[in-house]
N, C-alpha and C. Protein backbone atom coordinates (compact mmCIF):
# COMPACT_ATOMS: atom_id res chain seq x y z
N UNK A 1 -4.22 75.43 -31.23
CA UNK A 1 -3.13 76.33 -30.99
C UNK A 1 -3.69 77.63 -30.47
N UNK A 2 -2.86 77.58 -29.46
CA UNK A 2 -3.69 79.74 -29.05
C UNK A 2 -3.11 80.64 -29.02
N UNK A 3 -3.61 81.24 -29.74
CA UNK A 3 -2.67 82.55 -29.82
C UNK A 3 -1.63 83.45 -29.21
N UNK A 4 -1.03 83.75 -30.34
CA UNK A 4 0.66 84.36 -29.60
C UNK A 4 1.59 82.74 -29.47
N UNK A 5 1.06 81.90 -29.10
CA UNK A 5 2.05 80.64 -29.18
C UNK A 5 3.03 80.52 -30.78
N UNK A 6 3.72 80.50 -30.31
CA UNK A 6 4.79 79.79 -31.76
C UNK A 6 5.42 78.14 -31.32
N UNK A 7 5.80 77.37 -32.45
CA UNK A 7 6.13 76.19 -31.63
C UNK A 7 7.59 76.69 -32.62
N UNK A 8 8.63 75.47 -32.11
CA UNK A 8 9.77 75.53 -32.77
C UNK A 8 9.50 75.13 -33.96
N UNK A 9 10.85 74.73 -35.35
CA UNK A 9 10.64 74.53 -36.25
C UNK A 9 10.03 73.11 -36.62
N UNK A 10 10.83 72.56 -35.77
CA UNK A 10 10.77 70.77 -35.64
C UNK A 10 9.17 70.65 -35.05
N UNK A 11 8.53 71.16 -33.76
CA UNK A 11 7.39 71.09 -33.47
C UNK A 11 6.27 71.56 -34.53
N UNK A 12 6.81 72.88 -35.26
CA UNK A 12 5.16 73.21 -36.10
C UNK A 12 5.37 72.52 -37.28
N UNK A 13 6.44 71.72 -37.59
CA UNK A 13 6.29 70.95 -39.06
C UNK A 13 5.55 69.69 -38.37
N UNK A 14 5.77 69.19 -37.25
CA UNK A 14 5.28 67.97 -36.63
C UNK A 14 3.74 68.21 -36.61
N UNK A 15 3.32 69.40 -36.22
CA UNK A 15 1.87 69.62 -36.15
C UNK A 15 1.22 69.77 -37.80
N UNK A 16 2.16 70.32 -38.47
CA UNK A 16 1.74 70.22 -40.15
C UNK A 16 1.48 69.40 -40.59
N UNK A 17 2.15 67.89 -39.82
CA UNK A 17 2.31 66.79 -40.69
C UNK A 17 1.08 66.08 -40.19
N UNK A 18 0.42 66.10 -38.62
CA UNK A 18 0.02 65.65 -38.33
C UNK A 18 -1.88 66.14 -38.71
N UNK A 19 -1.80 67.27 -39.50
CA UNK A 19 -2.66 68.00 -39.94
C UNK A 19 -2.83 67.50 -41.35
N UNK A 20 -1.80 67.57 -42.36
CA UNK A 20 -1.89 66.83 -43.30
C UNK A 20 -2.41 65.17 -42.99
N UNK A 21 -2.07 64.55 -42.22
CA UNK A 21 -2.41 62.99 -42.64
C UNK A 21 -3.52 62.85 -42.28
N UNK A 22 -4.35 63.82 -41.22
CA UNK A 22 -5.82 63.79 -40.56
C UNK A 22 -6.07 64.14 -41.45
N UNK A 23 -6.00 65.37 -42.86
CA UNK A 23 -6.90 65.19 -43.89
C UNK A 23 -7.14 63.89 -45.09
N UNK A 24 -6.00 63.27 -44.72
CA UNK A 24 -5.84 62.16 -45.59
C UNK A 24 -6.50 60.98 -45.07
N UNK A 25 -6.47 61.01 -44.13
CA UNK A 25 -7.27 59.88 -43.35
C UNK A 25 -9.33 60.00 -43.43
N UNK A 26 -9.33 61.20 -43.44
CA UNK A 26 -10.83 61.75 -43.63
C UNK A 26 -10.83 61.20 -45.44
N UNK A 27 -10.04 61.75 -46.04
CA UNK A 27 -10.36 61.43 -47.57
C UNK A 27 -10.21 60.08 -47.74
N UNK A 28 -9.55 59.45 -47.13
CA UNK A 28 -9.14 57.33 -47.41
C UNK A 28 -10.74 57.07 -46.52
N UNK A 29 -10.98 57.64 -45.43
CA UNK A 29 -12.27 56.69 -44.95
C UNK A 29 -13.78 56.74 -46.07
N UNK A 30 -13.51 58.66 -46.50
CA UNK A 30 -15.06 58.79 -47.34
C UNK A 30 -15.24 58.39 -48.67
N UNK A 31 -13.31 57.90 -48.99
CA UNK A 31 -12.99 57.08 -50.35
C UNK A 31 -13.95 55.43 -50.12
N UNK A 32 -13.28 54.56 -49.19
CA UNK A 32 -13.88 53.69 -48.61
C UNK A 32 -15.35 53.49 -48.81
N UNK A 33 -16.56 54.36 -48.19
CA UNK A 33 -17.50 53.70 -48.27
C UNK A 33 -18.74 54.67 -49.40
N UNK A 34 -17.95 55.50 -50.67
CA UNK A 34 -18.48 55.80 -51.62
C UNK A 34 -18.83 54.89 -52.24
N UNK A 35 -20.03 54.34 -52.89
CA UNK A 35 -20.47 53.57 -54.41
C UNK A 35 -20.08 54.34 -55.46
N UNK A 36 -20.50 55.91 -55.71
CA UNK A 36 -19.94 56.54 -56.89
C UNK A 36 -19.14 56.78 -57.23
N UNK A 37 -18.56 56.30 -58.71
CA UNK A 37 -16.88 56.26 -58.80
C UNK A 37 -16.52 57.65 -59.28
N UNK A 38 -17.33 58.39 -59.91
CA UNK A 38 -16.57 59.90 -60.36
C UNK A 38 -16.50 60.52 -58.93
N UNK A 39 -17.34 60.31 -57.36
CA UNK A 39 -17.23 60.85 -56.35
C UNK A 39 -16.22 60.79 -55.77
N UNK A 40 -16.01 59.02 -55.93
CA UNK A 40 -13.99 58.40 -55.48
C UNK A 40 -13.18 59.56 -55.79
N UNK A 41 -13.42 59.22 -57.05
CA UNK A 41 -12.19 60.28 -58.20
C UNK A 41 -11.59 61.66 -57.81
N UNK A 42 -13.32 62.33 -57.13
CA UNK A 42 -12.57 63.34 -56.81
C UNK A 42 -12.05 63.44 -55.75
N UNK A 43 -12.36 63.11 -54.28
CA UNK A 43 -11.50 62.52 -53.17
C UNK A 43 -10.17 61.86 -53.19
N UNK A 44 -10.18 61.57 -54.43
CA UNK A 44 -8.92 60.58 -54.78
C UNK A 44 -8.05 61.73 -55.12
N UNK A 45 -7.84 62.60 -55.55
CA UNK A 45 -7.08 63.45 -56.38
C UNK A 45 -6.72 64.51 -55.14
N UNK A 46 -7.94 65.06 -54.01
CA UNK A 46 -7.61 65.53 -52.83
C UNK A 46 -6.84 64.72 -51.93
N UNK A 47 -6.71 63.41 -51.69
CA UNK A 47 -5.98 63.13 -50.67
C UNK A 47 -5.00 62.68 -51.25
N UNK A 48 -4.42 62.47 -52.51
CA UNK A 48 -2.85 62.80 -52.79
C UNK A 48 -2.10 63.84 -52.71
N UNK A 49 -3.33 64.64 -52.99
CA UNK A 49 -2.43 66.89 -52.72
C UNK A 49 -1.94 66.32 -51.53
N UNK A 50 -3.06 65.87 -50.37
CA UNK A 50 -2.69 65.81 -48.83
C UNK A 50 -1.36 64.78 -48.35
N UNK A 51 -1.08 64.09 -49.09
CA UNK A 51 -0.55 63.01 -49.25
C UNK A 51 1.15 63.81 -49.41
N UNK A 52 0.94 64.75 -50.77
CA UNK A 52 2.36 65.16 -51.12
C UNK A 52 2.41 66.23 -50.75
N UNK A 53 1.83 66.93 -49.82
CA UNK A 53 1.52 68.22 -48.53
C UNK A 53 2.80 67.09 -47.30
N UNK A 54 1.90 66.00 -46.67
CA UNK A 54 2.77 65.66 -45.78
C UNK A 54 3.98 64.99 -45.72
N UNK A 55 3.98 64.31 -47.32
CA UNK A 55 6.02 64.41 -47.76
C UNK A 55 6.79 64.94 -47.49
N UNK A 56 6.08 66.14 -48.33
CA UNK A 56 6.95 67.70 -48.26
C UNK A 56 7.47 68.03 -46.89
N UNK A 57 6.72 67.92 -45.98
CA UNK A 57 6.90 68.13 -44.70
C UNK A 57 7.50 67.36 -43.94
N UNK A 58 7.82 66.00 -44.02
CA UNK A 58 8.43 64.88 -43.72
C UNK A 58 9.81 65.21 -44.15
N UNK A 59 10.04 65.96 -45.49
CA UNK A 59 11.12 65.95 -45.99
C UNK A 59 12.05 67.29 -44.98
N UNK A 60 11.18 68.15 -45.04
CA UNK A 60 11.66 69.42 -44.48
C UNK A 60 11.91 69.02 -42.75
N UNK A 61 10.87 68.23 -42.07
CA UNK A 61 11.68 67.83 -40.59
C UNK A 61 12.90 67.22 -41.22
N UNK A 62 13.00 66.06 -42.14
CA UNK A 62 14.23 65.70 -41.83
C UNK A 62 15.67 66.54 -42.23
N UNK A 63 15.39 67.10 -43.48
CA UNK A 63 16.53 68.04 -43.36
C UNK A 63 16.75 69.60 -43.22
N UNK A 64 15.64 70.11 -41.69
CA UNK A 64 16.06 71.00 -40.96
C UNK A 64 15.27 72.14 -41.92
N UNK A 65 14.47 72.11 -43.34
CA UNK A 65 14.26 72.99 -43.86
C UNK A 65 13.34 72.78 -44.64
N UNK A 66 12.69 74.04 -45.23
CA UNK A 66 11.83 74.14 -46.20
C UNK A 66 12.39 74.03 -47.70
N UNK A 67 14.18 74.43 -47.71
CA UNK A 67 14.64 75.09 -49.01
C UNK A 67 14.27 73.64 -49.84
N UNK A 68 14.49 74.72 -51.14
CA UNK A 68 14.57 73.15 -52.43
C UNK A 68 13.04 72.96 -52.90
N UNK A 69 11.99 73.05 -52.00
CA UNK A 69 10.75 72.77 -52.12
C UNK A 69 9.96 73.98 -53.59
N UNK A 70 9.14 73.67 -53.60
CA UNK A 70 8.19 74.43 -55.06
C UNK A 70 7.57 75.31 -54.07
N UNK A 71 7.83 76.69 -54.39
CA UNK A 71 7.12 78.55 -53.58
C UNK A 71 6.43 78.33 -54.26
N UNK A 72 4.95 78.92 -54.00
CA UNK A 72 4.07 79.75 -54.80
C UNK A 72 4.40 81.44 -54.28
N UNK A 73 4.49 82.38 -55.45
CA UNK A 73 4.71 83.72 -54.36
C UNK A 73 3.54 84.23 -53.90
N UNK A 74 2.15 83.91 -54.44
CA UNK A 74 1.16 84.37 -53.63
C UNK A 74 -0.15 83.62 -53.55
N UNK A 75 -1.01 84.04 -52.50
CA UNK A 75 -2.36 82.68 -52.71
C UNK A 75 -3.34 82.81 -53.29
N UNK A 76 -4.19 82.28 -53.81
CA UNK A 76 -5.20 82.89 -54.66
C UNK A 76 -6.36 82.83 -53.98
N UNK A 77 -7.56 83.91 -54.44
CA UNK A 77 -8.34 84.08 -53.66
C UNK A 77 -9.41 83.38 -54.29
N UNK A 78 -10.28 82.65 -53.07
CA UNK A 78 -11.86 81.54 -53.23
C UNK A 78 -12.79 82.18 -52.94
N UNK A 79 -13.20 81.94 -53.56
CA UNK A 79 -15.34 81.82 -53.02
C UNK A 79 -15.79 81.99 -52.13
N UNK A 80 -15.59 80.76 -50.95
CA UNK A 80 -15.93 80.73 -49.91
C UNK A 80 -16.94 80.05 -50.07
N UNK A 81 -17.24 79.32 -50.73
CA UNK A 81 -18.38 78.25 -51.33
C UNK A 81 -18.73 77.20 -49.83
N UNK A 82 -17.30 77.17 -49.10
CA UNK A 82 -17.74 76.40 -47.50
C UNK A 82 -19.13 77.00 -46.94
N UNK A 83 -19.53 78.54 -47.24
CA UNK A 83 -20.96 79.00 -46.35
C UNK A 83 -21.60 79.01 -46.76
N UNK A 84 -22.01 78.26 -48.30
CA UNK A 84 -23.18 77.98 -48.94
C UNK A 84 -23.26 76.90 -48.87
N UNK A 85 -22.21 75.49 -48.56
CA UNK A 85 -22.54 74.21 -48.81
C UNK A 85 -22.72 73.87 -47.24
N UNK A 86 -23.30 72.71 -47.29
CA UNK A 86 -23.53 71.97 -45.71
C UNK A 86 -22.63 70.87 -45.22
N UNK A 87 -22.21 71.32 -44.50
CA UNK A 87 -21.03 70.31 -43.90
C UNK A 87 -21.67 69.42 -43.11
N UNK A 88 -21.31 67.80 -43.64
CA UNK A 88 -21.71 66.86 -43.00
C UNK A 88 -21.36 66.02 -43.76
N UNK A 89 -21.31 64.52 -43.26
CA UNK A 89 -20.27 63.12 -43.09
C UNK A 89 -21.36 62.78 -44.37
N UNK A 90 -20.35 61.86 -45.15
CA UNK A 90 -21.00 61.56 -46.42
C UNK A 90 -21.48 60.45 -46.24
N UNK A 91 -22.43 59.27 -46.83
CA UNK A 91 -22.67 58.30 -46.84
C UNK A 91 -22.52 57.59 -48.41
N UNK A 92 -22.77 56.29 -48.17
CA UNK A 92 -22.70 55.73 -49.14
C UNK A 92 -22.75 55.84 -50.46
N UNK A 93 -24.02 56.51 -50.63
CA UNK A 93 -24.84 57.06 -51.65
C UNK A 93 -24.61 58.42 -52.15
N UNK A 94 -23.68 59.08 -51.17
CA UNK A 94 -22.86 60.39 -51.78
C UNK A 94 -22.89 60.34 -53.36
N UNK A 95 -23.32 61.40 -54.01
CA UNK A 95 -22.67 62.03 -55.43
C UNK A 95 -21.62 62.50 -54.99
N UNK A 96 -21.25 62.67 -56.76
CA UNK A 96 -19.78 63.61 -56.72
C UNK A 96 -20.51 65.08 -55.95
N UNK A 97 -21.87 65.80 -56.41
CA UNK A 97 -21.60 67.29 -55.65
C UNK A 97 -21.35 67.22 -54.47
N UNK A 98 -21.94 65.75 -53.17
CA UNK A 98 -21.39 65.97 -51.92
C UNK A 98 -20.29 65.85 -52.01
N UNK A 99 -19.70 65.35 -52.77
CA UNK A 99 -18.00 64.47 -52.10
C UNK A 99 -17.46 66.16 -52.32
N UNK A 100 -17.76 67.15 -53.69
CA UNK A 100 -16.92 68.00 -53.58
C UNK A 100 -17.12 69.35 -52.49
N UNK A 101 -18.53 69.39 -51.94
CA UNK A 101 -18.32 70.16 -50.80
C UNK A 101 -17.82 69.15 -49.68
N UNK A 102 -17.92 67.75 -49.82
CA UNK A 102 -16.87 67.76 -48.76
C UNK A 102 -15.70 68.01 -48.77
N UNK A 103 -14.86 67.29 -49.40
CA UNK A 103 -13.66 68.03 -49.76
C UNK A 103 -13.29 69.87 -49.46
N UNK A 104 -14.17 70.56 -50.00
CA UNK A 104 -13.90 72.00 -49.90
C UNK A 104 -14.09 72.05 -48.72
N UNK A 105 -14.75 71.62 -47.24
CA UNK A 105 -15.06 71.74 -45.88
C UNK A 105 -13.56 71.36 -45.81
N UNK A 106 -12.75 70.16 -46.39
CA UNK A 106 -11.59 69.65 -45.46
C UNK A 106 -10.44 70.81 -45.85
N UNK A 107 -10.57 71.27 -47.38
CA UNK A 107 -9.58 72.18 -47.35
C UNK A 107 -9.56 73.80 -46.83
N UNK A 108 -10.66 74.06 -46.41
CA UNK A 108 -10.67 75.55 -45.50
C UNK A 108 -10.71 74.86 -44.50
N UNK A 109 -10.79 74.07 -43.32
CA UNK A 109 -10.49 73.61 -42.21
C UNK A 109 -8.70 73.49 -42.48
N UNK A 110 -7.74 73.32 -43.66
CA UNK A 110 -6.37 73.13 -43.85
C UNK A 110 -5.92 74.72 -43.78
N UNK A 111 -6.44 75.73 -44.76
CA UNK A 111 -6.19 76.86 -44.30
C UNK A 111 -6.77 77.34 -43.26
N UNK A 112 -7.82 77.05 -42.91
CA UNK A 112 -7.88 77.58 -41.19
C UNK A 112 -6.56 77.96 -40.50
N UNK A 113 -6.25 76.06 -40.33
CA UNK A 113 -5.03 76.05 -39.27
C UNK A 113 -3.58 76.55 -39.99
N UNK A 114 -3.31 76.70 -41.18
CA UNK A 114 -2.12 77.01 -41.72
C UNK A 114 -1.96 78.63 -40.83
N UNK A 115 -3.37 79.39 -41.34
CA UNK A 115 -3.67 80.80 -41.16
C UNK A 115 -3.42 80.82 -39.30
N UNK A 116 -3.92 80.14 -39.05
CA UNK A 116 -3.74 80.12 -36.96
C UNK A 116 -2.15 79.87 -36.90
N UNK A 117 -1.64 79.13 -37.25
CA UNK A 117 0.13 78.73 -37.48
C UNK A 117 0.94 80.10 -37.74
N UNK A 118 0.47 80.85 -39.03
CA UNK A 118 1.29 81.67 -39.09
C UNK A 118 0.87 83.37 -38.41
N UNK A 119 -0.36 83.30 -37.79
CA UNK A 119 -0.53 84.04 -36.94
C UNK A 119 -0.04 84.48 -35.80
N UNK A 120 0.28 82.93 -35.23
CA UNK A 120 1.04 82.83 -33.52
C UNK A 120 2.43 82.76 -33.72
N UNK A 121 2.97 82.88 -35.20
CA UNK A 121 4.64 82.78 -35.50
C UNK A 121 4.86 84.04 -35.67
N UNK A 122 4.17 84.93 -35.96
CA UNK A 122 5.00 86.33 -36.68
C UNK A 122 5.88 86.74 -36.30
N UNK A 123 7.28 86.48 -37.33
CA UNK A 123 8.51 86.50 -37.53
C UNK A 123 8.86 85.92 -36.90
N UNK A 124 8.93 84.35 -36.63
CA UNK A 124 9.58 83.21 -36.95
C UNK A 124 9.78 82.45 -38.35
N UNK A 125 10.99 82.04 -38.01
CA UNK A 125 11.69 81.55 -39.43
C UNK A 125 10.46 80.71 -40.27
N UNK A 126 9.70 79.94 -39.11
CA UNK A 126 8.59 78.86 -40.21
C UNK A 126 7.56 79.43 -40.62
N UNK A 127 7.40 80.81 -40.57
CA UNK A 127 6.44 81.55 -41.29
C UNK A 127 6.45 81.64 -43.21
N UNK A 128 7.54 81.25 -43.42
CA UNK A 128 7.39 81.20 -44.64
C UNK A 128 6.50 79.75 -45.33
N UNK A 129 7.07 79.31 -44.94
CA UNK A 129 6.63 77.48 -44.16
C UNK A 129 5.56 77.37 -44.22
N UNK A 130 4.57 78.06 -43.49
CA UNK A 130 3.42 77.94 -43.20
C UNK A 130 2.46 78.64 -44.35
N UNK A 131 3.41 79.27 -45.07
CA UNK A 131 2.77 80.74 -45.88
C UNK A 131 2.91 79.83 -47.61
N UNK A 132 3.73 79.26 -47.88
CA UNK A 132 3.40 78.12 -48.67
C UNK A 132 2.58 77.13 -48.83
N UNK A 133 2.28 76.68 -47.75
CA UNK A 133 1.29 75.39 -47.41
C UNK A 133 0.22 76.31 -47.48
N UNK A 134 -0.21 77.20 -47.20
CA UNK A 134 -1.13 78.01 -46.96
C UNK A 134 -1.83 78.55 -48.23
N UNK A 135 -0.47 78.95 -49.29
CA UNK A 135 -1.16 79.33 -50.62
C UNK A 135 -1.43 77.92 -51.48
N UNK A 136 -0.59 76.51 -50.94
CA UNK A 136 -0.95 75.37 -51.65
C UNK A 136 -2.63 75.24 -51.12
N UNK A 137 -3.04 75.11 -50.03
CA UNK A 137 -4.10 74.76 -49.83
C UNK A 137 -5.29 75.71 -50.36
N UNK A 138 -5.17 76.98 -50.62
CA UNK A 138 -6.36 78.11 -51.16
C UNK A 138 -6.29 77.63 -52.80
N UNK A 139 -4.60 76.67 -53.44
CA UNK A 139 -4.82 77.23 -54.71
C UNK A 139 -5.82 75.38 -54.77
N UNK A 140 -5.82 74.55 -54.09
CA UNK A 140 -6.59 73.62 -54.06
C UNK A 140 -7.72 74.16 -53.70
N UNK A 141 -8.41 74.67 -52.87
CA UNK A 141 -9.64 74.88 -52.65
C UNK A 141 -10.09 75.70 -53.92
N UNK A 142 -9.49 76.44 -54.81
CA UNK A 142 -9.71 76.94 -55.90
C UNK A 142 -10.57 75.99 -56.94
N UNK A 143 -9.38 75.04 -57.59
CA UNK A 143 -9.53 74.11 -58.31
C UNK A 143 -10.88 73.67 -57.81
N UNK A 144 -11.60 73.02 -56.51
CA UNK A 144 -12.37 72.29 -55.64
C UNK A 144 -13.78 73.46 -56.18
N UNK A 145 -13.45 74.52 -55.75
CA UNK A 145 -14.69 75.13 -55.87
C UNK A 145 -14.87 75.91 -58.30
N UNK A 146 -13.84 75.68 -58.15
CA UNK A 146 -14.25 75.95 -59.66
C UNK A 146 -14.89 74.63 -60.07
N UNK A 147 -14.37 73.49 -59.89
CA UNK A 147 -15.19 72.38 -60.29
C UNK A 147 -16.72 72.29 -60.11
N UNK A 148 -17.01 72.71 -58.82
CA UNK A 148 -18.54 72.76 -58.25
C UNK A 148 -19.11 73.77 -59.01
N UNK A 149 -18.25 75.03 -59.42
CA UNK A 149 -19.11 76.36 -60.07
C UNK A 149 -19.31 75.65 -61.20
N UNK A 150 -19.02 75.35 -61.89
CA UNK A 150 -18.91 74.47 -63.26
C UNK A 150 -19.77 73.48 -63.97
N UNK A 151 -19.68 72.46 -62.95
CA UNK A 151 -21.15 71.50 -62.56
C UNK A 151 -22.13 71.86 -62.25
N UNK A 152 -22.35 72.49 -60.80
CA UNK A 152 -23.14 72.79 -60.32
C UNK A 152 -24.07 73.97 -60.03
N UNK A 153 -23.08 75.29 -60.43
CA UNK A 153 -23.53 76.29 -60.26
C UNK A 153 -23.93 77.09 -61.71
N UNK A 154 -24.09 76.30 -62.44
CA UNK A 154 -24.03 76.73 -64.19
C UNK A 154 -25.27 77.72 -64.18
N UNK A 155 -25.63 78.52 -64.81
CA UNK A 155 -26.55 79.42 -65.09
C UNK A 155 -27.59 78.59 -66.73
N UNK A 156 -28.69 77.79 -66.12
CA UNK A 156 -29.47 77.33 -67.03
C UNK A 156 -30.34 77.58 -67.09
């Protein structure tokens, strides 16, 4: 998307949706060829968020709206744990710590584009739209990177 562009309502939920299922499709393939099952687990639990991200949005093209849906009123702020971990395609032999920086790569690549969406809308109606999905995806990358601080980043 480039900047200053806005799409209509029907078009930027179409691009939401189609943003949501590309993360879901990344989490079903690196589900696929994991051996480690607590690594599944946690991929598993990310691509249902993604899963009931592109419902939500399915629901709202079809009836013209966002209303009815669950607000957060604000987003919470991360780490940024994406510029300490290394982004790259998992293999077989993945642990859970890769699977969860992968995961945290797929969900700041989700606010990336939420953040580019409601940039090129300002003050269009789907800015709120976008500003929800936007605090759903930081308060997931939250959860994602507290898990890793937890495990991984423990002070021993």
């Amino acid at each position: 998307m480039s900047e200053g562009v806005c799409y209509t309502f029907e078009a930027a939920i179409e691009k939401a949706i189609e943003m949501e299922e590309n993360g879901f499709r990344c989490y079903l393939r690196a589900i696929s060829i994991l051996n480690n099952k607590h690594a599944r687990e946690v991929l598993r639990d990310s691509a249902l968020d993604e899963m009931r991200h592109k419902q939500e949005l399915e629901k709202a093209l079809l009836n013209g709206t966002m209303e009815g849906s669950v607000r957060m009123q604000a987003g919470v702020q991360t780490m940024n744990l994406n510029y300490m971990l290394e982004q790259k395609a998992l293999s077989p032999d993945a642990d859970v710590r890769q699977a969860l920086a992968y995961a945290i790569h797929l969900e700041k690549e989700a606010i990336d584009f939420y953040q580019k969406m409601i940039d090129g809308c300002q003050g269009a109606p789907m800015v709120p739209v976008f500003q929800q999905l936007l605090n759903d995806e930081t308060r997931h990358l939250r959860q994602l990177e507290d898990m890793y601080e937890e495990h991984f980043l423990t002070e021993n």
